[in-house]
ModelCIF file with pLDDT and N, C-alpha, C, O atoms, coordinates in Angstrom:
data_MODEL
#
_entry.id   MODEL 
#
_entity.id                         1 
_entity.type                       polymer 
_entity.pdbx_number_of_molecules   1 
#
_entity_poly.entity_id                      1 
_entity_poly.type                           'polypeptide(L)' 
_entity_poly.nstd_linkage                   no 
_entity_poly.nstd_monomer                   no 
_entity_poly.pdbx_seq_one_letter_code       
;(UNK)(UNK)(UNK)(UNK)(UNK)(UNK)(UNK)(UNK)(UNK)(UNK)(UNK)(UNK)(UNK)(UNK)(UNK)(UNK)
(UNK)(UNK)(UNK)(UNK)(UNK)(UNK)(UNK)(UNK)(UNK)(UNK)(UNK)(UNK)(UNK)(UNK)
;
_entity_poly.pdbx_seq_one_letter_code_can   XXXXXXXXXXXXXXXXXXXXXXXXXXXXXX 
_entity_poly.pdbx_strand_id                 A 
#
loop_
_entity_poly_seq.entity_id 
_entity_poly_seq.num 
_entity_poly_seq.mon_id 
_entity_poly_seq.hetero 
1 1  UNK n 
1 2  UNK n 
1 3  UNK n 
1 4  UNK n 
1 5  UNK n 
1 6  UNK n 
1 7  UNK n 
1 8  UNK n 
1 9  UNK n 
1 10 UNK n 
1 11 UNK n 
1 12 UNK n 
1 13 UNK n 
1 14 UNK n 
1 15 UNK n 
1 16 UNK n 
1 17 UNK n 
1 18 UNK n 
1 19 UNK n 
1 20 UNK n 
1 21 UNK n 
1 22 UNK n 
1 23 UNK n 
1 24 UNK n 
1 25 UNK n 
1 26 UNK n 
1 27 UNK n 
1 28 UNK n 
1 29 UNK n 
1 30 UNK n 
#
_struct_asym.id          A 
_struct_asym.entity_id   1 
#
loop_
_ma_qa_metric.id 
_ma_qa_metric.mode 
_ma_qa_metric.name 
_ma_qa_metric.software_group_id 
_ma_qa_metric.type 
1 global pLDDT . pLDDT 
2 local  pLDDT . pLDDT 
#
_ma_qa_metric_global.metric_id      1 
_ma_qa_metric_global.metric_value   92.97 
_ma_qa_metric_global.model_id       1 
_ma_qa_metric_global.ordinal_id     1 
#
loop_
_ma_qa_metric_local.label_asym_id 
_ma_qa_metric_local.label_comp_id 
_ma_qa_metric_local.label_seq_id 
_ma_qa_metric_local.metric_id 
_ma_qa_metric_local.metric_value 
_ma_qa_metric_local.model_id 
_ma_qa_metric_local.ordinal_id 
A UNK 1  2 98.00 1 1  
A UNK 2  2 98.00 1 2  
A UNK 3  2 98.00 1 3  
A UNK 4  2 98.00 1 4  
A UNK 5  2 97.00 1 5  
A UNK 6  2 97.00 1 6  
A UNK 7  2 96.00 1 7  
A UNK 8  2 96.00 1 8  
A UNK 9  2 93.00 1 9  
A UNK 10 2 93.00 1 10 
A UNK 11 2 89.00 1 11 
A UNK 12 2 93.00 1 12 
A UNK 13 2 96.00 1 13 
A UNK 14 2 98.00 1 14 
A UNK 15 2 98.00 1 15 
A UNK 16 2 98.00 1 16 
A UNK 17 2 98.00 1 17 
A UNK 18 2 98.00 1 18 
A UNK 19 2 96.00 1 19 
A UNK 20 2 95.00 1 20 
A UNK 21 2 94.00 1 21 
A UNK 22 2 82.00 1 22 
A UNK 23 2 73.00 1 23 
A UNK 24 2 72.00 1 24 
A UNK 25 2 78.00 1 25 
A UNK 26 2 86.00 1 26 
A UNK 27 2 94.00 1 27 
A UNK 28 2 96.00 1 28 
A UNK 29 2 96.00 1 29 
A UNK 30 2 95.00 1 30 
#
loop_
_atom_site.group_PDB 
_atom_site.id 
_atom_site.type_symbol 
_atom_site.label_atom_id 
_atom_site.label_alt_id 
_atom_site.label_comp_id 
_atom_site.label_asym_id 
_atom_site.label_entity_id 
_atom_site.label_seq_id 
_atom_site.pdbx_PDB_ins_code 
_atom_site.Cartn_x 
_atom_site.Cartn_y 
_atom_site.Cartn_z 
_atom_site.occupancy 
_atom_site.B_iso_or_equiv 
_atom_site.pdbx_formal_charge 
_atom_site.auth_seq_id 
_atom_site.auth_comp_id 
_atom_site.auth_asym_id 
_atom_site.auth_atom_id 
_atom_site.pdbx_PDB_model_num 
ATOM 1   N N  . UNK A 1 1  ? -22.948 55.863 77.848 1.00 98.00 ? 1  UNK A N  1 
ATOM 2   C CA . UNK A 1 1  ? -23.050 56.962 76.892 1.00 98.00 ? 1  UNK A CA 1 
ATOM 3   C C  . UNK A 1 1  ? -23.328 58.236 77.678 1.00 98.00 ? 1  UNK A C  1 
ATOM 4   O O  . UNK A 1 1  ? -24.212 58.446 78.509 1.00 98.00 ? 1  UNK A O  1 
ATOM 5   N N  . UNK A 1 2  ? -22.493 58.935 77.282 1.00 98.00 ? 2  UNK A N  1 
ATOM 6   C CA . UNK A 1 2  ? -22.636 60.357 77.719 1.00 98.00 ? 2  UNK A CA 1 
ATOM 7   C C  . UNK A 1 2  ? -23.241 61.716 76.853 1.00 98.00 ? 2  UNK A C  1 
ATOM 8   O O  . UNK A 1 2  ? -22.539 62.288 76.018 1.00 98.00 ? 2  UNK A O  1 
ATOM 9   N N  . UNK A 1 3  ? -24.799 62.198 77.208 1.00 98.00 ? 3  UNK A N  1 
ATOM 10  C CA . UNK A 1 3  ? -25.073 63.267 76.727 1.00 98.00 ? 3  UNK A CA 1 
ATOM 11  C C  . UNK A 1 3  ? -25.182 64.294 77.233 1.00 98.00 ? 3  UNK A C  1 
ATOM 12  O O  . UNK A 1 3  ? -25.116 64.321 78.462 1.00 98.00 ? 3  UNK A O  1 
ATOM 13  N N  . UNK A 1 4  ? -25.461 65.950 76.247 1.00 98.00 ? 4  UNK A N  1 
ATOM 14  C CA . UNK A 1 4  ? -25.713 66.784 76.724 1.00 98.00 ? 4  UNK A CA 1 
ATOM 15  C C  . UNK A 1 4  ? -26.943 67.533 76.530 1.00 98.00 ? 4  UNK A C  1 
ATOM 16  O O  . UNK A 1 4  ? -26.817 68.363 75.630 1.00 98.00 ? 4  UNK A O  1 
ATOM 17  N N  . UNK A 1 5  ? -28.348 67.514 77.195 1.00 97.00 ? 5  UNK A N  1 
ATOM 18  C CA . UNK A 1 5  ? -29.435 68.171 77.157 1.00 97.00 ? 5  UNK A CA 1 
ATOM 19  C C  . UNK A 1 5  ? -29.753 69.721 76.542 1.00 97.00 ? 5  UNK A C  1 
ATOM 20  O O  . UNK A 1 5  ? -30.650 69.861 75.711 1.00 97.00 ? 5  UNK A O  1 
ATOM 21  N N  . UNK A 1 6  ? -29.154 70.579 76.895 1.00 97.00 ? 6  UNK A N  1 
ATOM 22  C CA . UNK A 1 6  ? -29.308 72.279 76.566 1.00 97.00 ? 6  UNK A CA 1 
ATOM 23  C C  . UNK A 1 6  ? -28.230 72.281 75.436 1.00 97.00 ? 6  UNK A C  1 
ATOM 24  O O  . UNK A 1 6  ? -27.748 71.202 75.091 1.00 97.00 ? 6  UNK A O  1 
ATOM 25  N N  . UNK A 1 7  ? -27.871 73.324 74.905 1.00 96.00 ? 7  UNK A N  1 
ATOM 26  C CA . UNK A 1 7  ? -26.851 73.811 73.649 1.00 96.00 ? 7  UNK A CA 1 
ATOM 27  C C  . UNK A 1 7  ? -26.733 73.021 72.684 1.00 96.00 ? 7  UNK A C  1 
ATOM 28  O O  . UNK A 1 7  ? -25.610 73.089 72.185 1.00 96.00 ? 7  UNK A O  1 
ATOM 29  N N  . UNK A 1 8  ? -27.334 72.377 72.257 1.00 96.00 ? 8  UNK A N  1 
ATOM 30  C CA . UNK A 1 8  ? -26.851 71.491 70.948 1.00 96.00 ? 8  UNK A CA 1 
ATOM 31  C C  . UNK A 1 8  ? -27.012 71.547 69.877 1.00 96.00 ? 8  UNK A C  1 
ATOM 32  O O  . UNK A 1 8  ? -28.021 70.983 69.453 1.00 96.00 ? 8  UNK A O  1 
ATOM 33  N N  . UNK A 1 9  ? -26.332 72.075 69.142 1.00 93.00 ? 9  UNK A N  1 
ATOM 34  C CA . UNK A 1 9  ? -26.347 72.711 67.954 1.00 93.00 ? 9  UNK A CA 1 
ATOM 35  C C  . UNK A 1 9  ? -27.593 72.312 66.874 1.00 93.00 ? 9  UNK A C  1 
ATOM 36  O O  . UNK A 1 9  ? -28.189 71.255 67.078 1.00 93.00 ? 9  UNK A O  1 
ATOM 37  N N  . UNK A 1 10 ? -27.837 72.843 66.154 1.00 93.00 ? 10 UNK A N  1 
ATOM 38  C CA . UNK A 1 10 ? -28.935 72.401 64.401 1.00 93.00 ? 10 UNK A CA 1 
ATOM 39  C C  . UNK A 1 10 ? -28.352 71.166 64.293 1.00 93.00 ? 10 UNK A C  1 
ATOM 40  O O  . UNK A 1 10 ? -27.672 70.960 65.298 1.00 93.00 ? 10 UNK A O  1 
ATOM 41  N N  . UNK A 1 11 ? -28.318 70.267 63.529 1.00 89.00 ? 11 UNK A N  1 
ATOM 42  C CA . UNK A 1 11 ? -27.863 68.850 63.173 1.00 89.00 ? 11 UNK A CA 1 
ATOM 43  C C  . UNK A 1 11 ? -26.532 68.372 63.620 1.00 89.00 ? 11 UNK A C  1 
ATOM 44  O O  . UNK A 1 11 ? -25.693 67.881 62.864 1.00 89.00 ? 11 UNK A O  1 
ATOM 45  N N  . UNK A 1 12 ? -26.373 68.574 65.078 1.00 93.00 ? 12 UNK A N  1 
ATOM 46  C CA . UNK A 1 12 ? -25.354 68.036 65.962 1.00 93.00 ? 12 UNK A CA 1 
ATOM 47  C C  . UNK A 1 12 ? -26.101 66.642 66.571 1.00 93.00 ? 12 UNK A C  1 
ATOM 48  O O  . UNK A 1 12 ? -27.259 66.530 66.168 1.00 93.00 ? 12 UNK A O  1 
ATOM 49  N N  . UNK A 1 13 ? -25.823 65.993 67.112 1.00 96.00 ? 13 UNK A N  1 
ATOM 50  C CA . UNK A 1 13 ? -25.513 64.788 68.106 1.00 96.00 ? 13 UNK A CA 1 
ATOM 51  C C  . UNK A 1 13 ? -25.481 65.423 69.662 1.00 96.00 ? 13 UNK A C  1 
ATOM 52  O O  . UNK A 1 13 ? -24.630 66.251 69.987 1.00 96.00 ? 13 UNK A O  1 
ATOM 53  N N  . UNK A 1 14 ? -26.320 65.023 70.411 1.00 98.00 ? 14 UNK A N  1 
ATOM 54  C CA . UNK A 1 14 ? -26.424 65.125 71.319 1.00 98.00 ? 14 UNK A CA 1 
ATOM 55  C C  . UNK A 1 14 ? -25.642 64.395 72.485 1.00 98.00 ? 14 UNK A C  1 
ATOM 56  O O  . UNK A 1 14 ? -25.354 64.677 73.648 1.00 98.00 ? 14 UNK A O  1 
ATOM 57  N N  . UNK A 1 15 ? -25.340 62.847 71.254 1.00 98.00 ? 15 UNK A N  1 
ATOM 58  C CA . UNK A 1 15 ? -23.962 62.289 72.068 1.00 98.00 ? 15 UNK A CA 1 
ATOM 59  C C  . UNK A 1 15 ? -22.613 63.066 72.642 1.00 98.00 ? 15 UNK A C  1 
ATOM 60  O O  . UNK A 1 15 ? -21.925 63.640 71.798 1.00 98.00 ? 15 UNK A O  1 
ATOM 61  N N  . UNK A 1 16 ? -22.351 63.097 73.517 1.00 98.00 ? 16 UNK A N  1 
ATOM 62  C CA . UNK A 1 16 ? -20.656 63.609 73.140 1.00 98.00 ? 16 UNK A CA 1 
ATOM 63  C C  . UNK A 1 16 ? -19.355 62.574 73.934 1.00 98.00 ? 16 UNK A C  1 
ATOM 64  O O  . UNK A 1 16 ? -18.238 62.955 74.286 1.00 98.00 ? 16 UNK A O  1 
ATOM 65  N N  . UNK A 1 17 ? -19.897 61.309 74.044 1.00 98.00 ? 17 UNK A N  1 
ATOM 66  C CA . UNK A 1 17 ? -18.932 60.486 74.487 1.00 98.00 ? 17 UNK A CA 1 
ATOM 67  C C  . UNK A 1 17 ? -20.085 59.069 74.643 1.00 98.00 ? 17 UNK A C  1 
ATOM 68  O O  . UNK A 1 17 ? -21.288 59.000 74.894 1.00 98.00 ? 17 UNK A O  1 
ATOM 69  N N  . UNK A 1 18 ? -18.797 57.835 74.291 1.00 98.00 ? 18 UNK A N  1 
ATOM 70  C CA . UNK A 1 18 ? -19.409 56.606 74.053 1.00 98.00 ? 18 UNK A CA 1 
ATOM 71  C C  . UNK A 1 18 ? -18.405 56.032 74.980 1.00 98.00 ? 18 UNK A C  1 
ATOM 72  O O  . UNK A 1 18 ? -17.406 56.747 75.065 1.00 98.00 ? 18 UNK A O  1 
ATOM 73  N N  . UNK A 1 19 ? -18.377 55.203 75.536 1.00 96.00 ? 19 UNK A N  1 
ATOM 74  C CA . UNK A 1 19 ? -17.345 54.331 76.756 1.00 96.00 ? 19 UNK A CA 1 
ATOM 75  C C  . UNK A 1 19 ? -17.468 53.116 76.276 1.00 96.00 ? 19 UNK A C  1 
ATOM 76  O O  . UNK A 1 19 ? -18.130 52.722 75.315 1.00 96.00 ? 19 UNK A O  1 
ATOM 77  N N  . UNK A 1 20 ? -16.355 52.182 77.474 1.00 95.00 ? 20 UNK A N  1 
ATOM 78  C CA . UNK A 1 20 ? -16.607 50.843 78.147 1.00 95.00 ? 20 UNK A CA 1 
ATOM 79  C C  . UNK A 1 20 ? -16.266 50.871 78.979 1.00 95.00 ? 20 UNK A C  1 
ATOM 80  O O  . UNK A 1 20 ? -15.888 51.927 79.486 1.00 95.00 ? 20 UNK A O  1 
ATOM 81  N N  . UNK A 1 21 ? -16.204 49.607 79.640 1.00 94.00 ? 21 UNK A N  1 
ATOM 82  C CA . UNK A 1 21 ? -15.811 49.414 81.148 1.00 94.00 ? 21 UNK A CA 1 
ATOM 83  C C  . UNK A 1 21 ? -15.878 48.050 80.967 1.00 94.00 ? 21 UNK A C  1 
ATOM 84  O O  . UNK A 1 21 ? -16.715 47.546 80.218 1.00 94.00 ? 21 UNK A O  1 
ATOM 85  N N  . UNK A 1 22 ? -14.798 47.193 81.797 1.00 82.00 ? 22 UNK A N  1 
ATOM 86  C CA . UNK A 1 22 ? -14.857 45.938 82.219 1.00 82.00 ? 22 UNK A CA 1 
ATOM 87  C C  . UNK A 1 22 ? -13.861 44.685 81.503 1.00 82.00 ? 22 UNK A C  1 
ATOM 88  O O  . UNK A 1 22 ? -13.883 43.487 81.783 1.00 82.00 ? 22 UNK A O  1 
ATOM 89  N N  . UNK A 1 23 ? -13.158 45.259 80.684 1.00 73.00 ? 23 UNK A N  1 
ATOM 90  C CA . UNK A 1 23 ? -11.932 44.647 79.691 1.00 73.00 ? 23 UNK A CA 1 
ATOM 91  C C  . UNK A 1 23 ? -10.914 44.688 80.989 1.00 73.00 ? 23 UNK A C  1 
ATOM 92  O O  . UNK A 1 23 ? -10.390 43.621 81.306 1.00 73.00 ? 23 UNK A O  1 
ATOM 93  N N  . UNK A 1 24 ? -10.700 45.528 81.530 1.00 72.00 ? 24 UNK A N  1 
ATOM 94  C CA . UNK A 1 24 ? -9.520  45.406 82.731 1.00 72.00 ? 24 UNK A CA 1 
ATOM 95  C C  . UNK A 1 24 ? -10.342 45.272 84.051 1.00 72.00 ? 24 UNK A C  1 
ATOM 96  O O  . UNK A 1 24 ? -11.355 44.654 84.378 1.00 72.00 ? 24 UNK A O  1 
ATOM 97  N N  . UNK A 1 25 ? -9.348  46.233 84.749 1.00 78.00 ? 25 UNK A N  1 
ATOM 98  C CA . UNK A 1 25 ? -9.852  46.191 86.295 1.00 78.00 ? 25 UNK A CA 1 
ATOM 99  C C  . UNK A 1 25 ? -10.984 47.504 86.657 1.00 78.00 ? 25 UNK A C  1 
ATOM 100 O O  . UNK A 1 25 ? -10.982 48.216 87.662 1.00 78.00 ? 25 UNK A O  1 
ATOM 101 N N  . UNK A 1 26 ? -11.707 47.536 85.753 1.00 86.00 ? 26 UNK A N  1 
ATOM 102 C CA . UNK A 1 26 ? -12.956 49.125 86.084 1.00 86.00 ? 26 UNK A CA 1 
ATOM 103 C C  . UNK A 1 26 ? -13.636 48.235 85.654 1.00 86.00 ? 26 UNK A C  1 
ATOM 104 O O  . UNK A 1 26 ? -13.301 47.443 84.773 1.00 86.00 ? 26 UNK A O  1 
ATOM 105 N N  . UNK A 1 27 ? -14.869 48.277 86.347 1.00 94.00 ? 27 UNK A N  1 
ATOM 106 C CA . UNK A 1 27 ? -16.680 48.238 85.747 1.00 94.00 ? 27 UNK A CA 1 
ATOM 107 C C  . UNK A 1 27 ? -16.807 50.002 85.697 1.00 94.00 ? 27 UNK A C  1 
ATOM 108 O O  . UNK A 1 27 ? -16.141 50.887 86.234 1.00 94.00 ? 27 UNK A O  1 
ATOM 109 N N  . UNK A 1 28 ? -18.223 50.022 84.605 1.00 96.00 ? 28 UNK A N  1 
ATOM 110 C CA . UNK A 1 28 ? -18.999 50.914 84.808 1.00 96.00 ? 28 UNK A CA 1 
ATOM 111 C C  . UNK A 1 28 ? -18.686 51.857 85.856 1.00 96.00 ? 28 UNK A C  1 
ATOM 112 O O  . UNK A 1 28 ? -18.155 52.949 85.656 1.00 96.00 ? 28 UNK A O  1 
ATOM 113 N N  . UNK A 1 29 ? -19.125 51.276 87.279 1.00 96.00 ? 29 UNK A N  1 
ATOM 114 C CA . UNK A 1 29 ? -19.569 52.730 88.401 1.00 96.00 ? 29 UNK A CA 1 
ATOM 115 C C  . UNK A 1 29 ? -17.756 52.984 88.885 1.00 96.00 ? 29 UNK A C  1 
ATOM 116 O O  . UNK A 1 29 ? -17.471 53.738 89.815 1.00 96.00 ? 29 UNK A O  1 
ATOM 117 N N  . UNK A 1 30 ? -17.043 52.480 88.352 1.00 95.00 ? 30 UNK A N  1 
ATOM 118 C CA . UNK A 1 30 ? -15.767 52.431 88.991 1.00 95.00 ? 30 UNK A CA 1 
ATOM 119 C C  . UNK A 1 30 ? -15.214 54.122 87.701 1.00 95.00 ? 30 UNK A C  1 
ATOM 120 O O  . UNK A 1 30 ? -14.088 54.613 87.776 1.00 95.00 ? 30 UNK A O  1 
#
């Protein structure tokens, strides 16, 4: 999961990206 700390709007999500890794040929740190 990817967030962002500073700018985030009144009732925004601080999330701004959800992943995977590891269905193919990437893990995680890849």
């Amino acid at each position: 999961v990817i967030r962002r700390i500073n700018n985030v709007p009144p009732n925004e999500s601080d999330i701004i990206y959800i992943g995977n890794a590891g269905t193919g040929n990437q893990g995680v740190g890849k």
